[in-house]
N, C-alpha and C. Protein backbone atom coordinates (compact mmCIF):
# COMPACT_ATOMS: atom_id res chain seq x y z
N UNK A 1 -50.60 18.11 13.21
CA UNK A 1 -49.66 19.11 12.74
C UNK A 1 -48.36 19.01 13.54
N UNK A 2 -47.04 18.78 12.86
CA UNK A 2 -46.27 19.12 13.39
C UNK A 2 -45.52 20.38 14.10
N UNK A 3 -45.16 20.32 15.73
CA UNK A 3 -44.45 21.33 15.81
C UNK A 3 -43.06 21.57 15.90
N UNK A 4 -42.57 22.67 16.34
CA UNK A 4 -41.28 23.49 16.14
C UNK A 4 -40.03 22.17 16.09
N UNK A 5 -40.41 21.66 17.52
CA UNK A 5 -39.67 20.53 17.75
C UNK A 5 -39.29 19.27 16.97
N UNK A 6 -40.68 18.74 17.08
CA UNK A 6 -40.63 17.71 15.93
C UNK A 6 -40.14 18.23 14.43
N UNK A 7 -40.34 19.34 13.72
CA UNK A 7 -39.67 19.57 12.77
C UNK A 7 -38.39 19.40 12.92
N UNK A 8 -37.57 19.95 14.10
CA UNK A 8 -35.98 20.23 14.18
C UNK A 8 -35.75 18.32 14.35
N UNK A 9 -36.14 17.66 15.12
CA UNK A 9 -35.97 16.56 14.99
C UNK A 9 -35.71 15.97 13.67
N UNK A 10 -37.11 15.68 12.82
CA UNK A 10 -36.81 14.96 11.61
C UNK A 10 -35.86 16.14 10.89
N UNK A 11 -36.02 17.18 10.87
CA UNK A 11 -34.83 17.83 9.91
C UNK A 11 -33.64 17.15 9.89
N UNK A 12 -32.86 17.13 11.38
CA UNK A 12 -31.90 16.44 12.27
C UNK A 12 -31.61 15.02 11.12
N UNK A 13 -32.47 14.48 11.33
CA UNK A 13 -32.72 13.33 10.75
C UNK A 13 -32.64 12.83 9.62
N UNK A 14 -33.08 13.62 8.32
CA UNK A 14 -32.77 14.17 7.16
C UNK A 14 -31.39 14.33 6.77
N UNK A 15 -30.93 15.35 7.79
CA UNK A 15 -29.62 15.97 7.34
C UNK A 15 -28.82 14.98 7.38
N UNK A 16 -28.70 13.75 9.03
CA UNK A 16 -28.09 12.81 9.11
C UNK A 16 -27.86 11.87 8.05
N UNK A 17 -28.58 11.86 7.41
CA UNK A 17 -28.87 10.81 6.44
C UNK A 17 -28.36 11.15 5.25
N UNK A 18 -28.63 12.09 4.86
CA UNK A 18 -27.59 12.74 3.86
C UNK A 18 -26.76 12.97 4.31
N UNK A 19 -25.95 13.04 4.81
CA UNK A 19 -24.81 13.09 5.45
C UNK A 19 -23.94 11.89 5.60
N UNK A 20 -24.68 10.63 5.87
CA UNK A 20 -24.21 9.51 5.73
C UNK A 20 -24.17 8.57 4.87
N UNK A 21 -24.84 9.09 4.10
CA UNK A 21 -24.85 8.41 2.29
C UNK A 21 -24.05 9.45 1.46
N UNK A 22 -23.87 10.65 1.85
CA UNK A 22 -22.77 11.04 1.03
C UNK A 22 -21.50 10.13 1.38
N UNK A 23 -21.27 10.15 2.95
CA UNK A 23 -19.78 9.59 3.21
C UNK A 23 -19.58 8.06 2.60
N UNK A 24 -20.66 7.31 2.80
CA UNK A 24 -20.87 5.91 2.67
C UNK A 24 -20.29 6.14 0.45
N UNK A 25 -20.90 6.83 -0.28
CA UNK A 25 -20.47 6.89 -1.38
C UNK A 25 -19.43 7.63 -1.58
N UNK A 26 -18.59 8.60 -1.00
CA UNK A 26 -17.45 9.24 -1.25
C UNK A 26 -15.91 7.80 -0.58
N UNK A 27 -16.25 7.23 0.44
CA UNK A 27 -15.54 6.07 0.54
C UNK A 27 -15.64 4.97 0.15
N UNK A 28 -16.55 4.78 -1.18
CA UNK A 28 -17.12 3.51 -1.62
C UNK A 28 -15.94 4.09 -3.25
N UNK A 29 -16.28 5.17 -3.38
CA UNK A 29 -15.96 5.56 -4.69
C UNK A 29 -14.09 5.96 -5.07
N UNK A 30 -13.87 6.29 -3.77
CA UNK A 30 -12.60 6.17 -4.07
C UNK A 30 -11.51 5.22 -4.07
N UNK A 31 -11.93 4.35 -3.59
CA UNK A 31 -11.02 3.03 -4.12
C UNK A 31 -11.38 1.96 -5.21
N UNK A 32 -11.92 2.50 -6.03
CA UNK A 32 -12.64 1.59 -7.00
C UNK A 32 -11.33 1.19 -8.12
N UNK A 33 -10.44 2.41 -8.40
CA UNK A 33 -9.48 1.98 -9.37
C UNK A 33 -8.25 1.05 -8.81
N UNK A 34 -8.22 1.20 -7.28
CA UNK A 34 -7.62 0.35 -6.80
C UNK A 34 -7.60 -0.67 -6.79
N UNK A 35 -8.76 -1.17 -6.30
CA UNK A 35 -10.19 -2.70 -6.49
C UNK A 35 -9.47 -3.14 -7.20
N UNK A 36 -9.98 -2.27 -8.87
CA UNK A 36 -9.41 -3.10 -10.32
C UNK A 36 -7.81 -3.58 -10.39
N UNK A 37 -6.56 -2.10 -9.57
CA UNK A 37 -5.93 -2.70 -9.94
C UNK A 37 -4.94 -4.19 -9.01
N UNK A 38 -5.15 -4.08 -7.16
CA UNK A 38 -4.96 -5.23 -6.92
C UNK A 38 -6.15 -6.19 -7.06
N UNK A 39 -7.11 -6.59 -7.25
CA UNK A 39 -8.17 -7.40 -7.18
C UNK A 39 -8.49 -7.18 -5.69
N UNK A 40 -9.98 -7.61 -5.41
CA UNK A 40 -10.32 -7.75 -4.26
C UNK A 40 -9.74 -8.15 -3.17
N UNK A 41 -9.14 -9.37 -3.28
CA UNK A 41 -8.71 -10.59 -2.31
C UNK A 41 -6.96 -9.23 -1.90
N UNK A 42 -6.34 -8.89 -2.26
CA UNK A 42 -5.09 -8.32 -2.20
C UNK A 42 -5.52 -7.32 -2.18
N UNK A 43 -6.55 -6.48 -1.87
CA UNK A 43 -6.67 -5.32 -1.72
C UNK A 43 -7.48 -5.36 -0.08
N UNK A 44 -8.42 -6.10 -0.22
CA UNK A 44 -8.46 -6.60 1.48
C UNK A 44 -7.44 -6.81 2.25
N UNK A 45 -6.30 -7.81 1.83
CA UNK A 45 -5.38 -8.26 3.12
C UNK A 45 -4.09 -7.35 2.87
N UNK A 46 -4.61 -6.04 1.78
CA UNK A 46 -3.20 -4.90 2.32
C UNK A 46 -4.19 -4.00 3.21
N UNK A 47 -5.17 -3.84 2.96
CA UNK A 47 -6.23 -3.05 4.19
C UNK A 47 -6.07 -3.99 5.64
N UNK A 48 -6.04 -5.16 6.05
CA UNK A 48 -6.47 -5.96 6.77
C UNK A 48 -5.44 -6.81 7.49
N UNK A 49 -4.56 -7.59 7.32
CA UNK A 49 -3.54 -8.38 7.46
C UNK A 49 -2.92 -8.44 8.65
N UNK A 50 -3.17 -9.04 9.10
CA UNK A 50 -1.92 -8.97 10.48
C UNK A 50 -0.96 -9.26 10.86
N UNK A 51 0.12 -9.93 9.75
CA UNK A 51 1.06 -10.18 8.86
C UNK A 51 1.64 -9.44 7.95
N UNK A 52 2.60 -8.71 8.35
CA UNK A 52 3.02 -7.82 7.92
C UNK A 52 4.52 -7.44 7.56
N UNK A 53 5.31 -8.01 6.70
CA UNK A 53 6.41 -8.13 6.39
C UNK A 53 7.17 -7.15 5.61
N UNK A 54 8.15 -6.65 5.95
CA UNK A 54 9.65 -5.90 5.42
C UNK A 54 10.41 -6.46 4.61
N UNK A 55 10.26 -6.08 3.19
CA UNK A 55 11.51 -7.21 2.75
C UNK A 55 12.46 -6.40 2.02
N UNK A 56 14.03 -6.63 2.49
CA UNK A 56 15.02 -5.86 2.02
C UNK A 56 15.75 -6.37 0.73
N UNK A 57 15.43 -5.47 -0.48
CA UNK A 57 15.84 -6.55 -1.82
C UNK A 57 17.10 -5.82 -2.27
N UNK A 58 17.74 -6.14 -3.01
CA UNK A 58 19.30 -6.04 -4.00
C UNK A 58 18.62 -6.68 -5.46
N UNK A 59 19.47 -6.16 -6.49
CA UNK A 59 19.49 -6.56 -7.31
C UNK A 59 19.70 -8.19 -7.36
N UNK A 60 19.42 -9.02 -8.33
CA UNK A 60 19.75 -10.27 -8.18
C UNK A 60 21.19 -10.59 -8.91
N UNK A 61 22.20 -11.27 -8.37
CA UNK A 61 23.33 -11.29 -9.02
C UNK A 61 23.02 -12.71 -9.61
N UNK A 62 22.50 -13.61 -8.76
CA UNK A 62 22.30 -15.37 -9.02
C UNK A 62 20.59 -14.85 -9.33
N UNK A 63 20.25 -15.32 -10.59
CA UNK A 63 18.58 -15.33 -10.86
C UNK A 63 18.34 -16.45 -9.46
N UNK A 64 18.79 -17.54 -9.76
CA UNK A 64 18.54 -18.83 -9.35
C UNK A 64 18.49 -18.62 -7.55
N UNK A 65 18.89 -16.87 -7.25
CA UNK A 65 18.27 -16.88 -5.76
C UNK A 65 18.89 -17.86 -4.85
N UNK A 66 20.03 -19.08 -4.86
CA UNK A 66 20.37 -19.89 -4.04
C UNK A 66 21.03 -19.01 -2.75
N UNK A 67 21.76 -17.82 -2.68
CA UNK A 67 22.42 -17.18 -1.39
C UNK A 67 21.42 -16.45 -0.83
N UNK A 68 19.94 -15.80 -0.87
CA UNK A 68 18.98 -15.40 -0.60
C UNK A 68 18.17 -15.70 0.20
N UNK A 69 17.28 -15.57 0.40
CA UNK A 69 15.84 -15.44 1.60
C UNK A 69 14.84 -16.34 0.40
N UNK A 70 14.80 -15.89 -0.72
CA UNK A 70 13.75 -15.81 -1.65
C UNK A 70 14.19 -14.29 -2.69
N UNK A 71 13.98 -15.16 -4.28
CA UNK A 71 13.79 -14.15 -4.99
C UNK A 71 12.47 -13.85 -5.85
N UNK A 72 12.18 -12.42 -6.15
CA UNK A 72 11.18 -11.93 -6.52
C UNK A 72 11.30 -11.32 -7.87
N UNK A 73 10.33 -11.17 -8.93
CA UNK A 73 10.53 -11.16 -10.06
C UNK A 73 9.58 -9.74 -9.83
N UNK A 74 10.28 -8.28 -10.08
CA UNK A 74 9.23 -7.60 -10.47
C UNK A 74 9.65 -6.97 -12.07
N UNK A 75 8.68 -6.42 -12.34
CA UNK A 75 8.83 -6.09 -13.77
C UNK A 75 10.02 -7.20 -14.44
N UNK A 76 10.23 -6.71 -15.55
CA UNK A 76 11.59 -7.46 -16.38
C UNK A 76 12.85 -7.56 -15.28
N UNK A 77 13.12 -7.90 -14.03
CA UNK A 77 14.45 -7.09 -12.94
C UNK A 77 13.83 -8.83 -11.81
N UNK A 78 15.06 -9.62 -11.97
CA UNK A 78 14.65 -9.98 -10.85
C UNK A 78 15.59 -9.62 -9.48
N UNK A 79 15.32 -9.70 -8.22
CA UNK A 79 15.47 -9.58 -6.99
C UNK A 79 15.55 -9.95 -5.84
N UNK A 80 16.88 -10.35 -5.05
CA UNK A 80 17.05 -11.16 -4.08
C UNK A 80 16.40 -10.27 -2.47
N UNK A 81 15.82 -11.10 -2.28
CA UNK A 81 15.37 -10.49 -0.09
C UNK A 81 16.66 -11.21 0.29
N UNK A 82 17.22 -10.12 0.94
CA UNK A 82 18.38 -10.20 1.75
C UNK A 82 17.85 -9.70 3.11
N UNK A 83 16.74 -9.59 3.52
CA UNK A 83 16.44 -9.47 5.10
C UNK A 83 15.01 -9.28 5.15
N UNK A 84 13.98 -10.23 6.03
CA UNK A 84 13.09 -9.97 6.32
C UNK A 84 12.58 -9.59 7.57
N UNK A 85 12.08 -8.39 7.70
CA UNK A 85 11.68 -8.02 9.32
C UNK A 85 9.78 -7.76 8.69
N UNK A 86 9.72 -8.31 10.55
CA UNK A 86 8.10 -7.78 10.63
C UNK A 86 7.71 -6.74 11.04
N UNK A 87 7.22 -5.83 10.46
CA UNK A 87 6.59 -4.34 10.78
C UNK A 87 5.31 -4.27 11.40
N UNK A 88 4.14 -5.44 11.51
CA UNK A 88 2.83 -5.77 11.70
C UNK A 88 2.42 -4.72 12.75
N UNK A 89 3.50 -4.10 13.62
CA UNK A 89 2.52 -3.38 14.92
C UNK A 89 3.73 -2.43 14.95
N UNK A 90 3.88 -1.87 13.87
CA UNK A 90 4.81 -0.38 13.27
C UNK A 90 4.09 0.84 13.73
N UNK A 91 4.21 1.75 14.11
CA UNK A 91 3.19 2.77 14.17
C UNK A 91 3.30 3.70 12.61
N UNK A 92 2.59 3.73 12.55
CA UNK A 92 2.47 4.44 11.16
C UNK A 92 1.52 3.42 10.30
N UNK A 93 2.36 2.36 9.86
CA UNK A 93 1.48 1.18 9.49
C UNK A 93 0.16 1.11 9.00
N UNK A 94 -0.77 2.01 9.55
CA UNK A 94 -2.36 1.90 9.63
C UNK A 94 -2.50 2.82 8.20
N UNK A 95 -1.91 4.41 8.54
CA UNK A 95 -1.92 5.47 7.54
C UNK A 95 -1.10 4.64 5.66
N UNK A 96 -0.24 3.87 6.25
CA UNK A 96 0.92 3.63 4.73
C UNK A 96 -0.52 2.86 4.20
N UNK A 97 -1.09 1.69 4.69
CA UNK A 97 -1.72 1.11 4.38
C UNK A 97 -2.85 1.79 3.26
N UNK A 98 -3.57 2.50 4.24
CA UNK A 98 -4.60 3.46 3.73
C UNK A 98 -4.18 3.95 2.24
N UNK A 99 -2.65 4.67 2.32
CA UNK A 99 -2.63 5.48 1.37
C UNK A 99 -2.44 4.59 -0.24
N UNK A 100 -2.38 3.54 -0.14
CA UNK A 100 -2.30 2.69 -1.40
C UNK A 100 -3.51 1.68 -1.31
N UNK A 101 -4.37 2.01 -1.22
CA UNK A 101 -5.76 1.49 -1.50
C UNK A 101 -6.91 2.64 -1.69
N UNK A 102 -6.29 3.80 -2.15
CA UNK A 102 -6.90 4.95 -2.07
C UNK A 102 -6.60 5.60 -3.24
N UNK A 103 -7.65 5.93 -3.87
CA UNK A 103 -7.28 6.36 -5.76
C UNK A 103 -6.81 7.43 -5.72
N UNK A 104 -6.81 8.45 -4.62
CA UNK A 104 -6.19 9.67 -4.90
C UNK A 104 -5.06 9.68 -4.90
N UNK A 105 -4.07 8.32 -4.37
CA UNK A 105 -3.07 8.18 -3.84
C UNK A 105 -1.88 7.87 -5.51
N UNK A 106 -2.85 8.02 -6.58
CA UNK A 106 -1.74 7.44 -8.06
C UNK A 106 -2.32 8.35 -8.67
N UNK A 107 -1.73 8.39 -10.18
CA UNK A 107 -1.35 9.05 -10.96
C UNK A 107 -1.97 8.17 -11.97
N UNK A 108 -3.37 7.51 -12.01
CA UNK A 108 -3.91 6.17 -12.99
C UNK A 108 -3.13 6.39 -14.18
N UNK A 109 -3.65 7.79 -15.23
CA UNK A 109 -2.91 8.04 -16.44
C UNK A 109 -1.54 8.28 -16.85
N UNK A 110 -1.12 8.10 -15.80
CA UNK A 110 1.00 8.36 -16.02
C UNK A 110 1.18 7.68 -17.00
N UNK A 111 2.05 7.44 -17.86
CA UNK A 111 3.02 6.66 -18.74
C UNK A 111 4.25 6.77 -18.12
N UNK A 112 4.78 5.53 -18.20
CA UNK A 112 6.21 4.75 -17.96
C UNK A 112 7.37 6.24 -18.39
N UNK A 113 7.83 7.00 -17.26
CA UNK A 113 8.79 7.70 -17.78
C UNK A 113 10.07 7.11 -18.23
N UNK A 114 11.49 8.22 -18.62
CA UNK A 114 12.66 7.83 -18.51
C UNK A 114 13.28 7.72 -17.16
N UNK A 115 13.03 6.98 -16.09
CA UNK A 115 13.37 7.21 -15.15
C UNK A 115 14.33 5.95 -14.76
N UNK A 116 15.32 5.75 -13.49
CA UNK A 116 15.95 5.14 -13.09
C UNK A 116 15.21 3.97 -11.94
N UNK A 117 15.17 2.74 -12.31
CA UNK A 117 14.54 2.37 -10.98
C UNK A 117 15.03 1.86 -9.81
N UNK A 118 14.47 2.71 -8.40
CA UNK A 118 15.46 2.11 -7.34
C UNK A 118 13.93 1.54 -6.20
N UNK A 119 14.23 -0.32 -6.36
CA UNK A 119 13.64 -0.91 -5.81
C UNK A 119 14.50 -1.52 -4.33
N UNK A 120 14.03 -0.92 -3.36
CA UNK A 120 15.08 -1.13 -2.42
C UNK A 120 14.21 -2.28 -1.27
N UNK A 121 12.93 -1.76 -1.82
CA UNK A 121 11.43 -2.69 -0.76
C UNK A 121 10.96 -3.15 -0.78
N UNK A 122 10.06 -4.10 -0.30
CA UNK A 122 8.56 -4.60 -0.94
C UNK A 122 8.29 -5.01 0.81
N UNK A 123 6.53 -4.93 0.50
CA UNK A 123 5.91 -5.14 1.69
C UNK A 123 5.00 -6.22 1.32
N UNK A 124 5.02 -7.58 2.57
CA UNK A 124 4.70 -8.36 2.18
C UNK A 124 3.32 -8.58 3.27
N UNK A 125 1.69 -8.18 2.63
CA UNK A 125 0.89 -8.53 3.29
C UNK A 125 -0.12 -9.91 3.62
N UNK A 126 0.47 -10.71 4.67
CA UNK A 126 -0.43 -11.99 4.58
C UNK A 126 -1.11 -12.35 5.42
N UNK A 127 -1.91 -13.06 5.23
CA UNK A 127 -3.47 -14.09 5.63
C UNK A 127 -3.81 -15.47 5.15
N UNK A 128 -4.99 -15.63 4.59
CA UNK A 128 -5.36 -16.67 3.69
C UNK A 128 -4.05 -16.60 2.76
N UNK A 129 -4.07 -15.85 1.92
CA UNK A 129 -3.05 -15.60 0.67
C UNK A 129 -2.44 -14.27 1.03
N UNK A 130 -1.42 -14.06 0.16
CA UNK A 130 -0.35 -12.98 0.54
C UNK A 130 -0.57 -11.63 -0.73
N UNK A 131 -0.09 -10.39 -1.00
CA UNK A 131 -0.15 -9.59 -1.49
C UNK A 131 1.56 -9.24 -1.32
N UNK A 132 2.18 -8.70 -2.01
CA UNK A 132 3.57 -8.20 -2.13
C UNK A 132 3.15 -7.38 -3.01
N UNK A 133 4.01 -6.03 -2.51
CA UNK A 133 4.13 -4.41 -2.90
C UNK A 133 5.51 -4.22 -3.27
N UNK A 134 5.74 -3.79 -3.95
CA UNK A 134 7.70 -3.52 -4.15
C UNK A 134 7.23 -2.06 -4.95
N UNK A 135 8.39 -1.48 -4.17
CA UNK A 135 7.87 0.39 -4.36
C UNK A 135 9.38 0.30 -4.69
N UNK A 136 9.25 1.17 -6.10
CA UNK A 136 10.34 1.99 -6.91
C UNK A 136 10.48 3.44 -6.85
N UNK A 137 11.11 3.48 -5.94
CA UNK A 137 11.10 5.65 -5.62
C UNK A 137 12.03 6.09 -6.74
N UNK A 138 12.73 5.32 -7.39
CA UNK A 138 13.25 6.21 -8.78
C UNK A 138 12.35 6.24 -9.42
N UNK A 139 11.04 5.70 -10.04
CA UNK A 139 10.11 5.75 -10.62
C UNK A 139 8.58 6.12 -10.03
N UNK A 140 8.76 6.27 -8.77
CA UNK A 140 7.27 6.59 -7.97
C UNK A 140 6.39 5.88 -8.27
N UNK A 141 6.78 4.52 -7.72
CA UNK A 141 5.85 3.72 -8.14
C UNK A 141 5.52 2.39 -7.48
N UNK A 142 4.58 1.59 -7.42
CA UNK A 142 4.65 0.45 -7.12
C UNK A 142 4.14 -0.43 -7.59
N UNK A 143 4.82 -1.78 -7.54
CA UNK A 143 4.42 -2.60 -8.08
C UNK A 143 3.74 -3.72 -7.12
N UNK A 144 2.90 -4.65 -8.29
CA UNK A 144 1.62 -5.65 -7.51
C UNK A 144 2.84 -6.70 -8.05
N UNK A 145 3.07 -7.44 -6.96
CA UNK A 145 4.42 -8.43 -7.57
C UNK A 145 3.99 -9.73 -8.22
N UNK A 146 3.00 -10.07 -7.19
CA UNK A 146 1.96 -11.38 -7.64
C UNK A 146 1.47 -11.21 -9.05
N UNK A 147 0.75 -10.28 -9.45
CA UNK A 147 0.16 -9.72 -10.91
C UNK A 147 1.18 -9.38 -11.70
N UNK A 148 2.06 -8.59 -11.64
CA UNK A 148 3.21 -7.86 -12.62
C UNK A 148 2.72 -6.69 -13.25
N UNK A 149 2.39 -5.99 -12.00
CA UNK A 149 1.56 -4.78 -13.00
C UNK A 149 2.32 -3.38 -11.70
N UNK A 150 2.05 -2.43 -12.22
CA UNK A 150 2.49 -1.18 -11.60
C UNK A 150 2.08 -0.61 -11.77
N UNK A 151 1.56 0.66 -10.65
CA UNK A 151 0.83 2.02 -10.85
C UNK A 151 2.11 3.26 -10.00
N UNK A 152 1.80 4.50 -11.05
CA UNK A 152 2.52 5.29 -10.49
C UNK A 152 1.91 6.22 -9.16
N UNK A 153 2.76 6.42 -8.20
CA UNK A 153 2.42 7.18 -7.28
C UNK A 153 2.30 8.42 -7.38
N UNK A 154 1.73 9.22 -6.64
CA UNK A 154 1.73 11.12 -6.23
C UNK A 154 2.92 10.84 -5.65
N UNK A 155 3.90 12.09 -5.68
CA UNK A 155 5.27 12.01 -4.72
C UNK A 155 5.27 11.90 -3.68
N UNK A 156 3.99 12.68 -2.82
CA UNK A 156 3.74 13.07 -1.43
C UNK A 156 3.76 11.96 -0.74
N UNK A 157 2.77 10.68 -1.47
CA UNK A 157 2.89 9.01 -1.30
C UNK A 157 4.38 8.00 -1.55
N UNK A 158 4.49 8.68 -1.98
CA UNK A 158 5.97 8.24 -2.81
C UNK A 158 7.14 8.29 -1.76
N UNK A 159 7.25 9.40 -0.85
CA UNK A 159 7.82 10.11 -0.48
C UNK A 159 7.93 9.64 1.00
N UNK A 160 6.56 9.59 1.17
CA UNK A 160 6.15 8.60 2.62
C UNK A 160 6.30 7.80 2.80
N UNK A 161 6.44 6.80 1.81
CA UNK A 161 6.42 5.30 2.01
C UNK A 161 8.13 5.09 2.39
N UNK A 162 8.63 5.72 1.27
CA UNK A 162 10.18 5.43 1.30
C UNK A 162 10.60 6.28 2.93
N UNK A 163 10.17 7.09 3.46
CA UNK A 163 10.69 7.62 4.77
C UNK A 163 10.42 6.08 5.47
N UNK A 164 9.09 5.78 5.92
CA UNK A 164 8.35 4.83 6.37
C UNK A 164 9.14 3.77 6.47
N UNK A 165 9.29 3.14 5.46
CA UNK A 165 10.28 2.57 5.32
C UNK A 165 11.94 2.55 5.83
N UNK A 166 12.00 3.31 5.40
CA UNK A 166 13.56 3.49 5.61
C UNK A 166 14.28 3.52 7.25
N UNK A 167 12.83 4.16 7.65
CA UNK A 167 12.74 4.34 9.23
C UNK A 167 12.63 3.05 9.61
N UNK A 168 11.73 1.64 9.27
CA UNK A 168 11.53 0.75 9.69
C UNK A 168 12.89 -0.12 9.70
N UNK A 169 13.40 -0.24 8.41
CA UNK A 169 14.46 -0.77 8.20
C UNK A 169 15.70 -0.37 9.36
N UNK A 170 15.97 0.64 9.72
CA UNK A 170 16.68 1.33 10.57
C UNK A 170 16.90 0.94 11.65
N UNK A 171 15.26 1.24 12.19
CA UNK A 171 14.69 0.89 13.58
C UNK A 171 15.35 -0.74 14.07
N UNK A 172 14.87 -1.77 12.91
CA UNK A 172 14.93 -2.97 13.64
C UNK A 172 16.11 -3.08 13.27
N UNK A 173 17.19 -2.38 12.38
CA UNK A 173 18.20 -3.04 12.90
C UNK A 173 19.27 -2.49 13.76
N UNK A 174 18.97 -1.48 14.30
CA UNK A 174 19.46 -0.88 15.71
C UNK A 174 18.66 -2.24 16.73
N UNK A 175 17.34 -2.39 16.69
CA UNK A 175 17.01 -3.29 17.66
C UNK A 175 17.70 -4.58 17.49
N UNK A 176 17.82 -5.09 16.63
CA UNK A 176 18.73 -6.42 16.43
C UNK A 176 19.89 -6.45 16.79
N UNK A 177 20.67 -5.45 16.89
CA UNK A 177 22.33 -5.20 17.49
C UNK A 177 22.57 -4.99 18.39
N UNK A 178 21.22 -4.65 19.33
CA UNK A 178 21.53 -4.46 20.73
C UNK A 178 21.65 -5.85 21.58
């Protein structure tokens, strides 16, 4: 017969366990629409990467990209990098990451508003292979540059990234002028 003790033990034990298969399926389950929409491989090395690139875009005046860094084609708009900085050991970095591999973080069912698009960014995550992000805060949104596909953001995400950003951009180039 079990006593007092040993009950509170396995109870303990029980509870743990449920407790850890809830979490194990509440973080399994919320990035699933993400999964689908960068694929695995680009959804790992924006979680993962230690390579971590800033890229400052303009509209493209030359498609052909010859005065540029590299140009990038997102949606129908292509786009010259006119400055690349590395952010890899940014503080913040860890959280931006998180929040775009995380389904709560879009709006899956949005439709394409009338909106203006202002693509001022893209974040370039690499490893084995690379992932590029280019975020449109006139449209709250970002795009998978490699794929050509876009999901809309929550503002709150929207909102962060472009501070995040904007701060990074800032930062290094106060550090570069000194």
């Amino acid at each position: 017969m079990l006593d007092r003790g040993k009950l509170a033990v396995l109870t303990m034990f029980a509870v743990a366990l449920v407790a850890a298969s809830f979490a194990w399926w509440w973080n399994y389950s919320r990035g699933q629409k993400c999964l689908a929409f960068y694929g695995k491989d680009a959804a790992l090395l924006i979680r993962t990467a230690t390579q971590v690139e800033l890229l400052e875009l303009a509209v493209a005046e030359n498609p052909a990209g010859e005065s540029s860094l590299e140009t990038l084609g997102i949606g129908p708009n292509s786009y010259q990098v006119v400055k690349l900085l590395d952010i890899s050991q940014a503080k913040g970095l860890i959280h931006a990451r998180t929040s775009v591999v995380d389904d709560t973080s879009f709006h899956w069912d949005a439709l394409p508003g009338d909106c203006q698009p202002k693509i001022l960014y893209a974040v370039r995550f690499t490893g084995d292979s690379q992932a590029t992000l280019a975020f449109d805060f006139g449209c709250q949104s970002v795009w998978h540059v490699e794929q050509g596909k876009s999901a809309t953001l929550i503002p709150k995400v929207a909102q962060g990234w472009e501070s995040f950003l904007t701060r990074q951009a800032a930062e290094k180039r106060n550090t570069n002028q000194r």
